[in-house]
Protein backbone atom coordinates (compact mmCIF):
# COMPACT_ATOMS: atom_id res chain seq x y z
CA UNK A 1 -36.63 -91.14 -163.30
CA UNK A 2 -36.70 -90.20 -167.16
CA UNK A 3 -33.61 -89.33 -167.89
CA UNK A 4 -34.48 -85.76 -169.68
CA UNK A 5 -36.93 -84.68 -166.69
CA UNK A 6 -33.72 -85.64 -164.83
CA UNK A 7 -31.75 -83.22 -166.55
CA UNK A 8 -34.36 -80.29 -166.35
CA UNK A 9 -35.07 -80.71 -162.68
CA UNK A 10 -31.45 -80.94 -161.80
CA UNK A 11 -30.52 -77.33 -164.01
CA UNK A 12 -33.94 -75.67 -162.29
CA UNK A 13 -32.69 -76.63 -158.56
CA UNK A 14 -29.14 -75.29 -159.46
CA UNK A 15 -31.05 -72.03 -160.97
CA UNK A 16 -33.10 -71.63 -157.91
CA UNK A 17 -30.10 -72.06 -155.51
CA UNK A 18 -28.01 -69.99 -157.10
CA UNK A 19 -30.85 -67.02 -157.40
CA UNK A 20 -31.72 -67.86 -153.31
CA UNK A 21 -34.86 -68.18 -154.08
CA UNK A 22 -36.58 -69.80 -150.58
CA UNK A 23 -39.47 -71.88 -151.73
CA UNK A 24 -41.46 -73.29 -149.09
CA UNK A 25 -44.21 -75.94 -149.86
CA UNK A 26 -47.27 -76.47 -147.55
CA UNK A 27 -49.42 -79.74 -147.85
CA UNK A 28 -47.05 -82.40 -150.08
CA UNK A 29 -49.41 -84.80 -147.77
CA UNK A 30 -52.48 -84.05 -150.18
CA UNK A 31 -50.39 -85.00 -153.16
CA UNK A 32 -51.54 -88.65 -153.95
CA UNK A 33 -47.73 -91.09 -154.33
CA UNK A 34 -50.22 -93.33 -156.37
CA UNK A 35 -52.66 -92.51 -159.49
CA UNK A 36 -53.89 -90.00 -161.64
CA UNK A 37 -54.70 -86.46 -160.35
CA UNK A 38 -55.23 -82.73 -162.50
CA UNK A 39 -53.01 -80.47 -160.61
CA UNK A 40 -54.55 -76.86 -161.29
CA UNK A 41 -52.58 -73.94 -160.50
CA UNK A 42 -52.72 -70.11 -160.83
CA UNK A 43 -50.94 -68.72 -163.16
CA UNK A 44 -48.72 -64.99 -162.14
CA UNK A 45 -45.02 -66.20 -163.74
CA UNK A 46 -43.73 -67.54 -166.55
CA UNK A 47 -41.60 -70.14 -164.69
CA UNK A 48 -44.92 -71.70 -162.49
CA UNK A 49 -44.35 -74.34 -164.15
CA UNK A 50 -41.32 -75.31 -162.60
CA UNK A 51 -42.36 -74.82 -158.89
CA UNK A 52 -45.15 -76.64 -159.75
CA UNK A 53 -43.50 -79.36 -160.81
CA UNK A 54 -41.10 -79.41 -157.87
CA UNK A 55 -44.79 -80.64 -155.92
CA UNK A 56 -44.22 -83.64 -157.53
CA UNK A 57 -40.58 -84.07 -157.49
CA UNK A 58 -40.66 -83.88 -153.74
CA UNK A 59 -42.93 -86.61 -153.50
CA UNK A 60 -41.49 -89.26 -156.44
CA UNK A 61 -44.10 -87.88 -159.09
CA UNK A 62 -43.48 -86.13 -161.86
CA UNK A 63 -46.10 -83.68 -163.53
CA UNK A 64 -47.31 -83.94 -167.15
CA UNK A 65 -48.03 -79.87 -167.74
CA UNK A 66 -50.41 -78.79 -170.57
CA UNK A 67 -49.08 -75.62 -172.46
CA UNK A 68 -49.60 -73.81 -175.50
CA UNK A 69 -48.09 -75.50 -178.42
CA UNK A 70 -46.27 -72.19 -179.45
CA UNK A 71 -43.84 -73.21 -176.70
CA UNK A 72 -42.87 -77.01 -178.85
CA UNK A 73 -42.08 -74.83 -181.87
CA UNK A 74 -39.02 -73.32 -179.78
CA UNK A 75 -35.49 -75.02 -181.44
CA UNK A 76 -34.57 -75.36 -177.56
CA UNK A 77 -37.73 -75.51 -175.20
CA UNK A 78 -39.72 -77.89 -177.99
CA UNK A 79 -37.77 -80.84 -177.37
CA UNK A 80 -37.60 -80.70 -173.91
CA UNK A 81 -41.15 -80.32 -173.17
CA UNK A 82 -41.48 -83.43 -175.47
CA UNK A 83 -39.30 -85.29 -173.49
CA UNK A 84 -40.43 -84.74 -170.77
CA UNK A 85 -44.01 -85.71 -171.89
CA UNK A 86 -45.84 -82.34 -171.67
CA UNK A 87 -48.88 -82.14 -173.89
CA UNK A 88 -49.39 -79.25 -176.49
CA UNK A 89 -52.46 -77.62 -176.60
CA UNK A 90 -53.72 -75.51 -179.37
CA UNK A 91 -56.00 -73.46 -178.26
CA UNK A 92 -58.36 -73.14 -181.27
CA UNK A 93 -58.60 -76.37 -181.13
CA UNK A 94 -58.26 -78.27 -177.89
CA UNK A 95 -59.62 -81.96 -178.56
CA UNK A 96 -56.89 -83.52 -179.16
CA UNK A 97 -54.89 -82.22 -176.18
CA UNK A 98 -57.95 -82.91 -173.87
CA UNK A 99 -57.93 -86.31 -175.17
CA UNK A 100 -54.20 -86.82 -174.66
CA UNK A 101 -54.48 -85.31 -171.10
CA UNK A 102 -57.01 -87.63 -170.16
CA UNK A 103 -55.31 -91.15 -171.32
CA UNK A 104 -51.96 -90.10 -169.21
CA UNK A 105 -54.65 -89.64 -166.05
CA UNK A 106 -56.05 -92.83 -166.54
CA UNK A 107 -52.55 -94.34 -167.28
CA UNK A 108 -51.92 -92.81 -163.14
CA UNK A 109 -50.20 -89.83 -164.11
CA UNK A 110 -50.55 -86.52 -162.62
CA UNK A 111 -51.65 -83.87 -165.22
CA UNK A 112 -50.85 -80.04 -164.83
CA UNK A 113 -53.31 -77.86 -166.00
CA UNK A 114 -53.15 -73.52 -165.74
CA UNK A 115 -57.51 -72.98 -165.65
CA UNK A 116 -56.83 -68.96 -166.08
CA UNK A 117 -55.49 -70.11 -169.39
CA UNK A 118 -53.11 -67.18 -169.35
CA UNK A 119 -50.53 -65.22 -166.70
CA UNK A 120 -52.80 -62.90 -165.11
CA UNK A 121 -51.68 -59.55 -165.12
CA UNK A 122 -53.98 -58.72 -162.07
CA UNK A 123 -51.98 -60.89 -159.71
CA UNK A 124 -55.58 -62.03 -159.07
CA UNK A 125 -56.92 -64.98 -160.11
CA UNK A 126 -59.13 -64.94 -163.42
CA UNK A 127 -61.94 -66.55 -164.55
CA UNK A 128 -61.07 -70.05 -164.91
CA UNK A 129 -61.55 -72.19 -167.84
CA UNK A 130 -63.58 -75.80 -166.77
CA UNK A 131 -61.02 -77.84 -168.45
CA UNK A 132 -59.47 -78.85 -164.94
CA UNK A 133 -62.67 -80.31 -163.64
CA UNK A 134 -63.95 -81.68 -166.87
CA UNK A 135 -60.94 -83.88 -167.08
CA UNK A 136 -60.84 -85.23 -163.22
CA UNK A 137 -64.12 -85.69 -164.24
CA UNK A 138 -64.04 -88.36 -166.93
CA UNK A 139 -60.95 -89.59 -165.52
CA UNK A 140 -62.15 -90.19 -161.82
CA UNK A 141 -59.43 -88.57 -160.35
CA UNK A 142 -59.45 -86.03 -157.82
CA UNK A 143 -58.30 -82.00 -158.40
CA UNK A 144 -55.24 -80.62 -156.54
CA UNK A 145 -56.22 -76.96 -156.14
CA UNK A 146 -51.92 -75.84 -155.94
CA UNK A 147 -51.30 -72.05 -155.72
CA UNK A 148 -48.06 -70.25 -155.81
CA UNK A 149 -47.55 -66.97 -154.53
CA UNK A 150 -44.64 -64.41 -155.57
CA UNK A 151 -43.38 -66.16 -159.07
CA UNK A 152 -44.07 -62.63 -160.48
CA UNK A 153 -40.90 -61.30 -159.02
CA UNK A 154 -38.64 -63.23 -160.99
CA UNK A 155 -40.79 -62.83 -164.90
CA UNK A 156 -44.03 -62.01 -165.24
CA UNK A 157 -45.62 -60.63 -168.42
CA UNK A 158 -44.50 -57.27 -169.32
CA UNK A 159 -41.53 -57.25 -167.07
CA UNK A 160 -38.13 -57.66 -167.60
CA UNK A 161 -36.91 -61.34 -165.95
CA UNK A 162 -35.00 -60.91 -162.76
CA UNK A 163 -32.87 -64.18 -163.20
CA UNK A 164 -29.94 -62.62 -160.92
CA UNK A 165 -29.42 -63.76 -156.84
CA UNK A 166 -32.42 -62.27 -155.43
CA UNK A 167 -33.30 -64.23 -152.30
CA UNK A 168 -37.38 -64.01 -152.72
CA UNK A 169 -39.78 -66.29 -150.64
CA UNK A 170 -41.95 -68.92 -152.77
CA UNK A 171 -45.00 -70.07 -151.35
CA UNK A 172 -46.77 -72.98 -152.64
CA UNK A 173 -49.90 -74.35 -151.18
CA UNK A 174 -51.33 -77.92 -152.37
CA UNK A 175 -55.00 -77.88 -151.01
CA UNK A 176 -57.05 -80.95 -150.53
CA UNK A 177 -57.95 -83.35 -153.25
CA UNK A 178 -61.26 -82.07 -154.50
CA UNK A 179 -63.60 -85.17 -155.48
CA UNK A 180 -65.39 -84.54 -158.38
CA UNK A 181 -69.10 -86.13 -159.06
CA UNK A 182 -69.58 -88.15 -162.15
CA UNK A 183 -72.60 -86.06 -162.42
CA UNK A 184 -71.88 -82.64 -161.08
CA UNK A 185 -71.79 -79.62 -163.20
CA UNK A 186 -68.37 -78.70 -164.16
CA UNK A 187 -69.09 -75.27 -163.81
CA UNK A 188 -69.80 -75.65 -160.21
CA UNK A 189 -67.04 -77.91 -159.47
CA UNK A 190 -64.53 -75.54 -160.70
CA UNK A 191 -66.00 -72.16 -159.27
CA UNK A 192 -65.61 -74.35 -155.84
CA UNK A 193 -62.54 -75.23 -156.92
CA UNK A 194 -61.59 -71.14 -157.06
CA UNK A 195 -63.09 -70.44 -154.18
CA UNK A 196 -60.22 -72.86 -152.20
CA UNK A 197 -57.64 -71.77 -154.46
CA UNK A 198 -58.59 -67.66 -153.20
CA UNK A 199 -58.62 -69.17 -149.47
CA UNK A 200 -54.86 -71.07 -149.94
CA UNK A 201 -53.73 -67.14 -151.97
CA UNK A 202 -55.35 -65.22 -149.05
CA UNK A 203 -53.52 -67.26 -146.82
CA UNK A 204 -49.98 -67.20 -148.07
CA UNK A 205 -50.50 -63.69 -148.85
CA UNK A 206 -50.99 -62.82 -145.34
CA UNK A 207 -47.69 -64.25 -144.39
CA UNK A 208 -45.64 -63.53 -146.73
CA UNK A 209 -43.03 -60.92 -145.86
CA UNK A 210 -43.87 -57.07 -146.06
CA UNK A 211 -43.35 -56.19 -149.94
CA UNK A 212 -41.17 -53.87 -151.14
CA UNK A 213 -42.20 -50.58 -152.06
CA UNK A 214 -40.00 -50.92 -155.34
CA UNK A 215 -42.14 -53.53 -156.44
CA UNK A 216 -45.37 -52.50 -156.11
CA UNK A 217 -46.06 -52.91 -159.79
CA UNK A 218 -46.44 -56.29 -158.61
CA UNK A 219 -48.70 -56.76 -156.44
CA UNK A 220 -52.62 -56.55 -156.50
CA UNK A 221 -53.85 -53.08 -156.38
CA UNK A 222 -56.37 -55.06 -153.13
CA UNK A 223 -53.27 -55.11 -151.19
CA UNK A 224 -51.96 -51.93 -151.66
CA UNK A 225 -50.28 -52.38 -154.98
CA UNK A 226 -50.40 -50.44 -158.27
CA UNK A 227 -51.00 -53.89 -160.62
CA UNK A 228 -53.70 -53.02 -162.95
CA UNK A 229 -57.05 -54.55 -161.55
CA UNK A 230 -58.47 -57.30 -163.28
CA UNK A 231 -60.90 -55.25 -165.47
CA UNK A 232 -57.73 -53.11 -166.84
CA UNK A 233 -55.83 -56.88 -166.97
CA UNK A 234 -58.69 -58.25 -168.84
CA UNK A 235 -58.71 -55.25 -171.30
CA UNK A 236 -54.56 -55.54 -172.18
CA UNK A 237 -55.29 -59.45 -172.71
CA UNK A 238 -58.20 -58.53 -174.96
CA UNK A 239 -56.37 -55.87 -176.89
CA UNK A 240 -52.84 -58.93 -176.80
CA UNK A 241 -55.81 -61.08 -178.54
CA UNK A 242 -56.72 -58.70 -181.10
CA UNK A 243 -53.10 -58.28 -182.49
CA UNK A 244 -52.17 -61.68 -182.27
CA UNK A 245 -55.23 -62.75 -184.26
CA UNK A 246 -54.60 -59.10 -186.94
CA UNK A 247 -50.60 -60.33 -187.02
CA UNK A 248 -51.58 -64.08 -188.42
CA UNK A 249 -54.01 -62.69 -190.95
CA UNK A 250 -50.82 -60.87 -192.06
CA UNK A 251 -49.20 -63.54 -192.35
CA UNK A 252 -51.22 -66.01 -194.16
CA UNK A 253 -52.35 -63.12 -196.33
């Protein structure tokens, strides 16, 4: 195994022991041990990433995760995600990433991909970009629909991280490889593609443990939780937009 992958995977399982957390993983048997593959996953924490990648870690893979580039800028987190062969995407202008994305699929390697684009602050899933399915599509590789349930209890956006021993339950759910059509829509493919990824979330979210009342803020206001719905959510990510684009005209100005 690369040796900085090595190193990130072995400080993440000492994190997650130490905070208790007790991550259970259903279907590792849908994760191909051979070949390319787009892993997409929904998005509710900022460390998803890392139980994602665990998928592949329990089966001898390791994921190649697209993120925004912001994240390559950081002294510490830049050089990591380089070495361990992440891909940058700018989101203005995604080309080159998509391009990068699909050579490591059809050099066998499985590619991580976030279709919401952005941590939901519904707890629901959001629309989803057709980057996923475009991708699997040109590469001829199938999609993992991969869902992780209760990542928003450690960091989520707006919330302070809980990094501390906390004990919570993880669930993540590896569907079936989706096959996508060299001439299906993408649109279609990845609204089908939703529609298993909302069956896997139903799922785990039915047996995950009772939640507790003092974290309500986290949890869909469709399961009894005060989370803003995903009309309000969509709103704060439009108004996040606005100031992010008003702060770089500063800037450059």
């Amino acid at each position: 195994m690369e040796p900085v992958y090595r190193t990130v995977i072995g400080a993440a399982r000492g994190l997650f022991a130490a905070q208790g957390l007790k991550i259970r993983i259903n279907g590792l048997e849908n994760v191909p041990r051979l070949g390319g593959a787009v892993m997409a996953i929904n998005h509710t924490g900022y460390f998803d990433f890392t139980y994602a990648g665990l998928v592949g870690v329990e089966v001898g893979r390791l994921v190649r995760f697209m993120a925004k580039q912001s994240i390559w800028s950081n002294p510490v987190a830049g050089p990591l995600m380089t070495g361990m062969k992440h891909i940058p995407v700018d989101r203005e202008a995604g080309t080159e990433s998509f391009a990068t994305a699909l050579s490591a699929l059809r050099r066998g390697e499985i590619v991580g991909v976030f279709p919401e684009a952005t941590i939901s602050r519904s707890f629901e899933l959001k629309a989803f970009k057709s980057g996923a399915a475009r991708l699997a599509q040109e590469a001829g590789v199938p999609l993992l629909p991969t869902t992780i349930w209760g990542s928003q209890r450690v960091w989520t956006k707006g919330q302070p991280k809980r990094m501390g021993r906390h004990g919570f339950p993880l669930l993540i759910t590896v569907g079936a490889p989706i096959t996508v059509g060299k001439d299906e829509d993408a649109a279609a493919v990845t609204e089908r593609m939703k529609a298993v990824m909302q069956l896997q979330l139903d799922a785990d979210q039915a047996a995950y443990p009772a939640w507790p009342d003092s974290e309500k803020h986290l949890l869909p206001a469709r399961l009894g939780g005060t989370a803003p719905t995903i009309e309000e959510a969509d709103e704060l990510d439009r108004v996040d937009r606005a100031n992010r684009v008003r702060s770089q005209r500063r800037r450059s100005g």
